[in-house]
C-alpha atoms as a PDB file:
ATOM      1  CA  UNK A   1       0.000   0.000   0.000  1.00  0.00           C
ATOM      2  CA  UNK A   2       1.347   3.452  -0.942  1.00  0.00           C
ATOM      3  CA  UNK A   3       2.311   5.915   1.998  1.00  0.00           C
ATOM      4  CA  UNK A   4      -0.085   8.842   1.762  1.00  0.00           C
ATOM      5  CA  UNK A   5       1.151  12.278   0.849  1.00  0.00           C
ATOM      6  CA  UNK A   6      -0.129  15.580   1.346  1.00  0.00           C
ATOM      7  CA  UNK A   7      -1.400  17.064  -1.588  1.00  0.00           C
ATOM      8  CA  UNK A   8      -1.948  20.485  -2.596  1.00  0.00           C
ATOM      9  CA  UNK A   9      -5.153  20.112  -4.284  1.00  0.00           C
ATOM     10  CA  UNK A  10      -7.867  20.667  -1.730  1.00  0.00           C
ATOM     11  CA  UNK A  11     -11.811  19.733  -2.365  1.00  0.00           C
ATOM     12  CA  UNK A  12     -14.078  22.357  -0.880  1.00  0.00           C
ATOM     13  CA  UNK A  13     -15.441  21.372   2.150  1.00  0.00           C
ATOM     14  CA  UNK A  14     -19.058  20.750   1.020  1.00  0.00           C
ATOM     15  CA  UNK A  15     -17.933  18.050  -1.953  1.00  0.00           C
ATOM     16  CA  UNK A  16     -18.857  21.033  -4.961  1.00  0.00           C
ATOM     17  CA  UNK A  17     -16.908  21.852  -7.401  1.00  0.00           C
ATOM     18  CA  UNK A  18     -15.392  25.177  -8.047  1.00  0.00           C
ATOM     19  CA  UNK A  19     -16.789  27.140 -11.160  1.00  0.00           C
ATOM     20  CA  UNK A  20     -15.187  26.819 -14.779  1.00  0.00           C
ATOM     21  CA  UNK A  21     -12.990  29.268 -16.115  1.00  0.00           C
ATOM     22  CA  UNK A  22     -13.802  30.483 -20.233  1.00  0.00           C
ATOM     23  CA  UNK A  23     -11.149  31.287 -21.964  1.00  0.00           C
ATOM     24  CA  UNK A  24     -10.476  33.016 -25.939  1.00  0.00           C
ATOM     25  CA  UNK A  25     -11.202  29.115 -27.776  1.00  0.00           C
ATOM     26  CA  UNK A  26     -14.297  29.257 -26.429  1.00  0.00           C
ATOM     27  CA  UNK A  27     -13.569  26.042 -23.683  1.00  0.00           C
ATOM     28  CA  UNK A  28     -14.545  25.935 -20.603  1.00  0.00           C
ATOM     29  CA  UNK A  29     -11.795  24.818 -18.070  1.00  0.00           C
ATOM     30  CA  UNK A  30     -11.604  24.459 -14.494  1.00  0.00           C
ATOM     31  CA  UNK A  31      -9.504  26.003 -11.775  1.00  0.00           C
ATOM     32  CA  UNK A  32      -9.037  22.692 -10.032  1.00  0.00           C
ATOM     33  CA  UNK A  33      -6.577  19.903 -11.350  1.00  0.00           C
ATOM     34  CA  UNK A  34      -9.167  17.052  -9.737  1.00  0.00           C
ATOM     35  CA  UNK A  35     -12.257  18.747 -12.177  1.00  0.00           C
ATOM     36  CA  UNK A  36      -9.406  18.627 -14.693  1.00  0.00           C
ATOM     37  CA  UNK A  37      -8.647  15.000 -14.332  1.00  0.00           C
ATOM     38  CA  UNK A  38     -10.827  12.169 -15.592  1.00  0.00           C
ATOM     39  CA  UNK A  39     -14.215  11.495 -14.003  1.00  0.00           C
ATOM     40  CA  UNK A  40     -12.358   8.713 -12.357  1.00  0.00           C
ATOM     41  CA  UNK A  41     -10.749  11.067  -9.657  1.00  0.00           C
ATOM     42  CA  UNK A  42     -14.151  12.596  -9.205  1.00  0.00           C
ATOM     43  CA  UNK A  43     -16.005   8.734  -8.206  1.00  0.00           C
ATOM     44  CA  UNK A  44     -12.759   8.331  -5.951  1.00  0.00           C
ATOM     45  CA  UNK A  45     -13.226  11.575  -4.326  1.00  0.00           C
ATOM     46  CA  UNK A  46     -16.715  10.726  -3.960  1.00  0.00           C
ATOM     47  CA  UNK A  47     -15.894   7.389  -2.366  1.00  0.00           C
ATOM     48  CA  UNK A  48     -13.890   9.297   0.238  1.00  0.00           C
ATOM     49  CA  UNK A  49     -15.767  11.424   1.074  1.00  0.00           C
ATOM     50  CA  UNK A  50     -18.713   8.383   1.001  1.00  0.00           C
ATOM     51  CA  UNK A  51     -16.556   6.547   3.586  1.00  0.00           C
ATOM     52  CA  UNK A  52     -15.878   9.914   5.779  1.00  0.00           C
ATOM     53  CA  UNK A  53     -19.721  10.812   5.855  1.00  0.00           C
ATOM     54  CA  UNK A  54     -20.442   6.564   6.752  1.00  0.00           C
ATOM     55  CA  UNK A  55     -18.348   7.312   9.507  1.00  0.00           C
ATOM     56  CA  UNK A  56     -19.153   7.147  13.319  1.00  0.00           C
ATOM     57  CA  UNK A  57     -19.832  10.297  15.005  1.00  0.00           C
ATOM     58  CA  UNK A  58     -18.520  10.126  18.493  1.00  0.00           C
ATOM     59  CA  UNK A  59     -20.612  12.293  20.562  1.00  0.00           C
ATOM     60  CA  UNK A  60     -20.326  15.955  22.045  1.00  0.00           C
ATOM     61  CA  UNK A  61     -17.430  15.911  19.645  1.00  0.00           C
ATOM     62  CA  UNK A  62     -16.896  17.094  15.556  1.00  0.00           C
ATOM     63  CA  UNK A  63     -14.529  13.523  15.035  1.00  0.00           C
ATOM     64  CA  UNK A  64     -15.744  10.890  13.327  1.00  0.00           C
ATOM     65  CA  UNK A  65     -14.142   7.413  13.638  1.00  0.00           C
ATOM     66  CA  UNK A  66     -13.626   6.084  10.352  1.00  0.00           C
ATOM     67  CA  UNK A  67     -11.552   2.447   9.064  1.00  0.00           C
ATOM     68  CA  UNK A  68      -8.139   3.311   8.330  1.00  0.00           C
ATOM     69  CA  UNK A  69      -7.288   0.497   5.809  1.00  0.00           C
ATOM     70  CA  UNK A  70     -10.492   1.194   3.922  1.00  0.00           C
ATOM     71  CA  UNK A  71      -9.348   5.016   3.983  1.00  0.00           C
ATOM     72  CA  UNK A  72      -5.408   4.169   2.824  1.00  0.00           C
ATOM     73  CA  UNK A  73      -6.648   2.072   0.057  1.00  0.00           C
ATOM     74  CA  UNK A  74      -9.195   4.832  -0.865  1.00  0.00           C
ATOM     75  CA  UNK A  75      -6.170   7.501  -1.120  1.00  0.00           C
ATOM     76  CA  UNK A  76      -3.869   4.901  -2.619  1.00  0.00           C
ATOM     77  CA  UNK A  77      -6.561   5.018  -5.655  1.00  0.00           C
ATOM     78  CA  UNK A  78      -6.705   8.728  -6.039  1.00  0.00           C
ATOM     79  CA  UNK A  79      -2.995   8.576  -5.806  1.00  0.00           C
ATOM     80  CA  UNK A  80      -2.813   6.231  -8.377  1.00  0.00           C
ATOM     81  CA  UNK A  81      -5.130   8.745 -10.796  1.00  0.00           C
ATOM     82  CA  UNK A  82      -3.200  11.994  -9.871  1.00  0.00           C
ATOM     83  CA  UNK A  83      -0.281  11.614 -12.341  1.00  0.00           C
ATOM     84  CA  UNK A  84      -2.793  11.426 -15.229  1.00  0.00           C
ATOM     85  CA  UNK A  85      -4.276  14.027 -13.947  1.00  0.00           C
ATOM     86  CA  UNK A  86      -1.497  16.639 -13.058  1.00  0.00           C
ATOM     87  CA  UNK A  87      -0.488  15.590 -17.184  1.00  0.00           C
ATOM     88  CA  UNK A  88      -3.816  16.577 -17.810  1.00  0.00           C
ATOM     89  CA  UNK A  89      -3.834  19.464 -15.963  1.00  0.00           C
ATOM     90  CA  UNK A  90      -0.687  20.414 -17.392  1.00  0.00           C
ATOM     91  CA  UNK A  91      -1.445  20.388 -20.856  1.00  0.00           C
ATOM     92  CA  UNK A  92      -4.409  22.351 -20.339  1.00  0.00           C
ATOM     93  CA  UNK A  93      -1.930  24.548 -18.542  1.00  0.00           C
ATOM     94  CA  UNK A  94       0.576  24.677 -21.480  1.00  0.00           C
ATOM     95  CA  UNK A  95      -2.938  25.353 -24.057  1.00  0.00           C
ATOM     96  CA  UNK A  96      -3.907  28.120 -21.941  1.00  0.00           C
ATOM     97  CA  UNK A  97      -0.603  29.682 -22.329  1.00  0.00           C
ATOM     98  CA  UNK A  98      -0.439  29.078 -26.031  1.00  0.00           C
ATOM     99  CA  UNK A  99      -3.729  30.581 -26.338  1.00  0.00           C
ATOM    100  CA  UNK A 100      -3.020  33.477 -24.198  1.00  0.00           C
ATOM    101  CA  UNK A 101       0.370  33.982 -26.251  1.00  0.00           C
ATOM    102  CA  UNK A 102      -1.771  33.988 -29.332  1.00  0.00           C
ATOM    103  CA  UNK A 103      -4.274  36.469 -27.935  1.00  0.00           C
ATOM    104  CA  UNK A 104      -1.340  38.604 -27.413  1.00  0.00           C
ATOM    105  CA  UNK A 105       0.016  38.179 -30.366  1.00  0.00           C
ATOM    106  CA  UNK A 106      -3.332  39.019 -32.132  1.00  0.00           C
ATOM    107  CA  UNK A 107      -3.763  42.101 -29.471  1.00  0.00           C
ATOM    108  CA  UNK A 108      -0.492  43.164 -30.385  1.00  0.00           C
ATOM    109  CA  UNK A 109      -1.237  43.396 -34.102  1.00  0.00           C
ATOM    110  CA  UNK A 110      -4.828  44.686 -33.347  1.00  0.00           C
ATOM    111  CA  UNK A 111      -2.562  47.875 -31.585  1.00  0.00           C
ATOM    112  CA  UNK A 112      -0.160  47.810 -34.053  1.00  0.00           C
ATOM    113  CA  UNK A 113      -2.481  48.381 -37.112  1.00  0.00           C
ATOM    114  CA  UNK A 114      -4.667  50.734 -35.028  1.00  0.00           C
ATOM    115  CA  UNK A 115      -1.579  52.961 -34.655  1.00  0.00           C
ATOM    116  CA  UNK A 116      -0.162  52.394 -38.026  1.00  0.00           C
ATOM    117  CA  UNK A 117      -4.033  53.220 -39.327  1.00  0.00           C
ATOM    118  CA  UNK A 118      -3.686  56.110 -36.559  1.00  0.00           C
ATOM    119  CA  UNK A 119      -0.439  57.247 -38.584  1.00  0.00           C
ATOM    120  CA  UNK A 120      -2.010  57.151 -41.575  1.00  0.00           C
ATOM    121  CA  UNK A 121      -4.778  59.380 -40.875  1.00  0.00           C
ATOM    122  CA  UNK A 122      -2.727  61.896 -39.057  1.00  0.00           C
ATOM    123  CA  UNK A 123      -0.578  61.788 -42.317  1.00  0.00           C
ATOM    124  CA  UNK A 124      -3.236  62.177 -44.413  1.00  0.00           C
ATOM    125  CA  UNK A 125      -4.662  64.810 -42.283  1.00  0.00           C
ATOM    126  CA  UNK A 126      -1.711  66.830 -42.055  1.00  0.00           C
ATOM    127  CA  UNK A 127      -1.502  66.272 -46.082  1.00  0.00           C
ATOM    128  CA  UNK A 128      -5.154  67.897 -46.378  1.00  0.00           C
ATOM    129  CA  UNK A 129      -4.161  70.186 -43.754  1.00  0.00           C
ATOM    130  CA  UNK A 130      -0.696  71.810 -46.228  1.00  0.00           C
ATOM    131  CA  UNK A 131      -3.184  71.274 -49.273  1.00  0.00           C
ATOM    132  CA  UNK A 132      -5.355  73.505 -47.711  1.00  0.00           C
ATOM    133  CA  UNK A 133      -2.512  75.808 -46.393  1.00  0.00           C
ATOM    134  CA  UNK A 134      -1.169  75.782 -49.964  1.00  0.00           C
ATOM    135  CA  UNK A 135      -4.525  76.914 -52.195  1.00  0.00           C
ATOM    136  CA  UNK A 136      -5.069  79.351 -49.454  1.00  0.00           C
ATOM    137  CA  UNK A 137      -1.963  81.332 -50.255  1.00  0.00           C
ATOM    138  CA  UNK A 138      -2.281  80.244 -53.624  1.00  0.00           C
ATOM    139  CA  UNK A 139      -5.819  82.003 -53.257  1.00  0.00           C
ATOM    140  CA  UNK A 140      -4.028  84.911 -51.394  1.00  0.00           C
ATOM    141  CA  UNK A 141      -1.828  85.663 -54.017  1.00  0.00           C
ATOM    142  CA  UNK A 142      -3.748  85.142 -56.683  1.00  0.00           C
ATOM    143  CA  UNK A 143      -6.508  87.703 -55.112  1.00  0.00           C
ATOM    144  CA  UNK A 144      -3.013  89.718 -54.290  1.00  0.00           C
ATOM    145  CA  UNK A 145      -1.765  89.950 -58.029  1.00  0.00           C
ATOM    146  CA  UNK A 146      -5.720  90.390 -59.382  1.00  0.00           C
ATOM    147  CA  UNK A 147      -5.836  94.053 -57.236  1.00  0.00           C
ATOM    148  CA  UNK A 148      -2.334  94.915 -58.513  1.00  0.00           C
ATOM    149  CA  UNK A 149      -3.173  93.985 -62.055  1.00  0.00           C
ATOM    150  CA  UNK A 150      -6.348  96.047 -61.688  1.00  0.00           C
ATOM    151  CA  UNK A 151      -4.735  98.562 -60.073  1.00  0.00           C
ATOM    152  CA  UNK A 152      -1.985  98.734 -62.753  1.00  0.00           C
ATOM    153  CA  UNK A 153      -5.098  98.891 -65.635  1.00  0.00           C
ATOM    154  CA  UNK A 154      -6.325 101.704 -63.732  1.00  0.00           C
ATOM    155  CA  UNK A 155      -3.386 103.814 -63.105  1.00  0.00           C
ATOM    156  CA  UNK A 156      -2.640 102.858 -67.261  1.00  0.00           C
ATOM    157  CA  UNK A 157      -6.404 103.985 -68.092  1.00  0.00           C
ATOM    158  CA  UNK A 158      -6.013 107.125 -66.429  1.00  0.00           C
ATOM    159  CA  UNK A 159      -2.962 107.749 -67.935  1.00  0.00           C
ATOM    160  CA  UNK A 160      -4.147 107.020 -71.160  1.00  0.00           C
ATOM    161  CA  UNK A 161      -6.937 109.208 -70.277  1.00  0.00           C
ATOM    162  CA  UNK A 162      -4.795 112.253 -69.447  1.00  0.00           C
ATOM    163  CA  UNK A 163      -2.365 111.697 -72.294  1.00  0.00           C
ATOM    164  CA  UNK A 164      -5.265 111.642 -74.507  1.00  0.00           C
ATOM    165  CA  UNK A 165      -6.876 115.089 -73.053  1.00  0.00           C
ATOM    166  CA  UNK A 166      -3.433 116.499 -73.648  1.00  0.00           C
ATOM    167  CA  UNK A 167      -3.359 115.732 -77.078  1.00  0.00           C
ATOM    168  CA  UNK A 168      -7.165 116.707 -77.422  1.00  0.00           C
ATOM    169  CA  UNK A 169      -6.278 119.850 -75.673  1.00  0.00           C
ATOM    170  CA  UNK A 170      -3.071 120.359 -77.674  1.00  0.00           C
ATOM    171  CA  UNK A 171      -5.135 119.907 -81.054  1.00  0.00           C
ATOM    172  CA  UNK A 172      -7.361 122.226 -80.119  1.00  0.00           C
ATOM    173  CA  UNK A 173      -4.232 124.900 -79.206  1.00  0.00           C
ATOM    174  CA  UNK A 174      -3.233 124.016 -82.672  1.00  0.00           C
ATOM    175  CA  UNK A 175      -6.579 124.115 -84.846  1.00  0.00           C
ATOM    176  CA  UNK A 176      -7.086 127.706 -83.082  1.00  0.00           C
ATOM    177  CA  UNK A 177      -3.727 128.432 -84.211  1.00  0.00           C
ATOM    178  CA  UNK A 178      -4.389 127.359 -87.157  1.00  0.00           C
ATOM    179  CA  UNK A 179      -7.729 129.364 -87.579  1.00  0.00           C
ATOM    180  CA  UNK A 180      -6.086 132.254 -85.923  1.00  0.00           C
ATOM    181  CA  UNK A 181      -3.783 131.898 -88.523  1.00  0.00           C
ATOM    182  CA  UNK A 182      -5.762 131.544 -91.551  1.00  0.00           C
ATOM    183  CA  UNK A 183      -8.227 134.044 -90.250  1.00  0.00           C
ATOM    184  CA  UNK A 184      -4.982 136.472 -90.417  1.00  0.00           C
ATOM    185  CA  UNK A 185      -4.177 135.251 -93.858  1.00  0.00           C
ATOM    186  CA  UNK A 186      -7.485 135.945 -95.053  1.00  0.00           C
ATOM    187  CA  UNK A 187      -8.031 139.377 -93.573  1.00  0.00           C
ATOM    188  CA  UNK A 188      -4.113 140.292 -94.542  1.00  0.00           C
ATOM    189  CA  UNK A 189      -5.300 139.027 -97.720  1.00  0.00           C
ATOM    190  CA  UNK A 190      -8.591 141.089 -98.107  1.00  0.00           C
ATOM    191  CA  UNK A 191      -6.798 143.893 -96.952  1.00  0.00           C
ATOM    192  CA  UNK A 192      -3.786 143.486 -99.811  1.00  0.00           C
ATOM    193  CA  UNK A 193      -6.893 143.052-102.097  1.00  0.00           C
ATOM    194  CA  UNK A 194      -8.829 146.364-100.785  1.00  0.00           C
ATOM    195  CA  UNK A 195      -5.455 148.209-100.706  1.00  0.00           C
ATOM    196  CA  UNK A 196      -5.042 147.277-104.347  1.00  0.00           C
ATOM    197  CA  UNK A 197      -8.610 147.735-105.107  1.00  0.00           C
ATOM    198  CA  UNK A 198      -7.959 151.526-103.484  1.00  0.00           C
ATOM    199  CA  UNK A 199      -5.021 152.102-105.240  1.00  0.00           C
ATOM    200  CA  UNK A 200      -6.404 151.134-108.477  1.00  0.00           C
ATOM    201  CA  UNK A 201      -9.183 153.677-108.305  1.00  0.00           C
ATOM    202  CA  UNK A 202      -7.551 156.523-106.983  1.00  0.00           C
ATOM    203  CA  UNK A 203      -4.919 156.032-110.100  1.00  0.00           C
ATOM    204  CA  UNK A 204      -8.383 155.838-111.900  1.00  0.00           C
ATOM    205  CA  UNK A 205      -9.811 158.557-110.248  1.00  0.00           C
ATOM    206  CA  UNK A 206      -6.623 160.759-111.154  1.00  0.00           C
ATOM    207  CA  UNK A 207      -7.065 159.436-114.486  1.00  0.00           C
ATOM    208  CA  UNK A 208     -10.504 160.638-115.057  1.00  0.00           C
ATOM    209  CA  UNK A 209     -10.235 163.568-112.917  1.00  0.00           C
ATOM    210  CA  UNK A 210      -6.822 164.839-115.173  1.00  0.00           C
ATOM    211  CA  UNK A 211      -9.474 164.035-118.256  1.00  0.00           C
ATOM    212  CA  UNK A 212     -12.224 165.980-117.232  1.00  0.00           C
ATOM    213  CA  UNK A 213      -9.517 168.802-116.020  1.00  0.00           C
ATOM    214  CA  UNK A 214      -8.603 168.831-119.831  1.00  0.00           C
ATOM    215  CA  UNK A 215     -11.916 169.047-121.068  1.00  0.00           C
ATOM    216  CA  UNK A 216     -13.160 171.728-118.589  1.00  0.00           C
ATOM    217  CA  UNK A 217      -9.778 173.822-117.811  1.00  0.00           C
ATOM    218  CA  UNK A 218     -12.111 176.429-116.217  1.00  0.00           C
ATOM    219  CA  UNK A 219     -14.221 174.222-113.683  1.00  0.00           C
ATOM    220  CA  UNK A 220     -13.076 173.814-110.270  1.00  0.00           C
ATOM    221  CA  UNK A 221     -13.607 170.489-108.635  1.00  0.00           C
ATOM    222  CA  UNK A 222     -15.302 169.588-105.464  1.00  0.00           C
ATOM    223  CA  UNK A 223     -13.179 169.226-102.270  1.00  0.00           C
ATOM    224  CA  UNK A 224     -15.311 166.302-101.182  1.00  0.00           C
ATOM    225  CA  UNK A 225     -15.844 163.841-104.158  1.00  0.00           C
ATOM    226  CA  UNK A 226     -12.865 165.684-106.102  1.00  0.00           C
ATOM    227  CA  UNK A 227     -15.328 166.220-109.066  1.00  0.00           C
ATOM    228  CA  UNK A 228     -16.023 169.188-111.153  1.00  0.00           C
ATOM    229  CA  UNK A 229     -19.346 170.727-109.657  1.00  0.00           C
ATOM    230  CA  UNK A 230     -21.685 171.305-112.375  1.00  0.00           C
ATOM    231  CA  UNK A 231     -23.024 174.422-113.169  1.00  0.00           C
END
């Protein structure tokens, strides 16, 4: 018969089992290696605990007396069950790490594509952003070289303008100039005319006059019209 051993697996002291633990696969497993193990274990443990409860009760007292051989053999079968159990328990064990290594493997690539997306948008945001910094001054200087240029064709119009009233004005100078001019001619001209007119009949008049003095040696002339009065 084997010696017993103290084990740390303890059963709760009303014979229940303690509650399953879920993890990422979906399986259930529990806490304890003995709900771990085959149901085996579980009939021993309920054996034991079978033979404990049979037990006498010795009065005014919480011992019970119970048969020691019936008792060793009892733990010498759970004994017997507990390697294939603690292999049990231990691949469950080694599963639950590979599982959680996975989930934080998969966790870490979860954060590491939310911050790469994260780096993406604040890329693409601070590419909007400069695009938007960009056709604003490209606005601004456009709308800056629009007022110069219609500034510039203002300032040009109203130079144009004043040039053009200088020549109108000095065209006018000119054509009254002129007509001053030609008005002079004309009256310079009318005058030479007249003069020569003048001169032409006073030689006539001297003309006639020396006639008529040759036909009428005794008349004397008139002072005024410088004719011979008549008689």
């Amino acid at each position: 018969m084997l010696r017993p051993k103290q084990s740390g697996i303890e059963p709760n002291q009303n014979g229940s089992n303690p509650p399953p633990q879920e993890f990422a696969d979906g399986i259930s497993y529990d806490g304890d290696a003995t709900r771990i193990a085959s149901v085996d274990i579980q009939q021993e443990l309920n054996r034991l605990e079978e033979m404990i409860l049979a037990g006498f009760n010795i009065p005014l007292t919480r011992r019970t007396l119970v048969d020691e051989d019936k008792l060793l053999d009892q733990l010498d079968e759970i004994r017997l069950c507990l390697p294939e159990a603690f292999q049990e328990a231990a691949a469950i064990i080694q599963q639950k790490e590979e599982i959680l290594l996975q989930a934080e493997e998969y966790g870490q690539q979860i954060v590491d594509a939310a911050q790469a997306k994260r780096s993406q948008i604040l890329d693409e945001s601070d590419i909007i952003r400069q695009a938007e910094r960009e056709a604003s001054e490209l606005r601004r200087q456009v709308q800056q070289e629009c007022e110069e240029m219609l500034q510039e064709t203002l300032e040009e119009i109203d130079r144009k303008r004043r040039a053009c009233q200088q020549e109108i004005e000095e065209m006018r100078r000119q054509a009254i100039a002129e007509a001053e001019a030609i008005e002079q001619g004309a009256d310079d001209y009318a005058d030479s005319v007249l003069e020569n007119i003048e001169q032409n009949l006073q030689d006539m008049l001297r003309v006639i006059r020396n006639g008529r003095q040759q036909l009428l040696p005794d008349s004397s002339l008139d002072d005024n019209s410088q004719f011979p009065k008549k008689k």
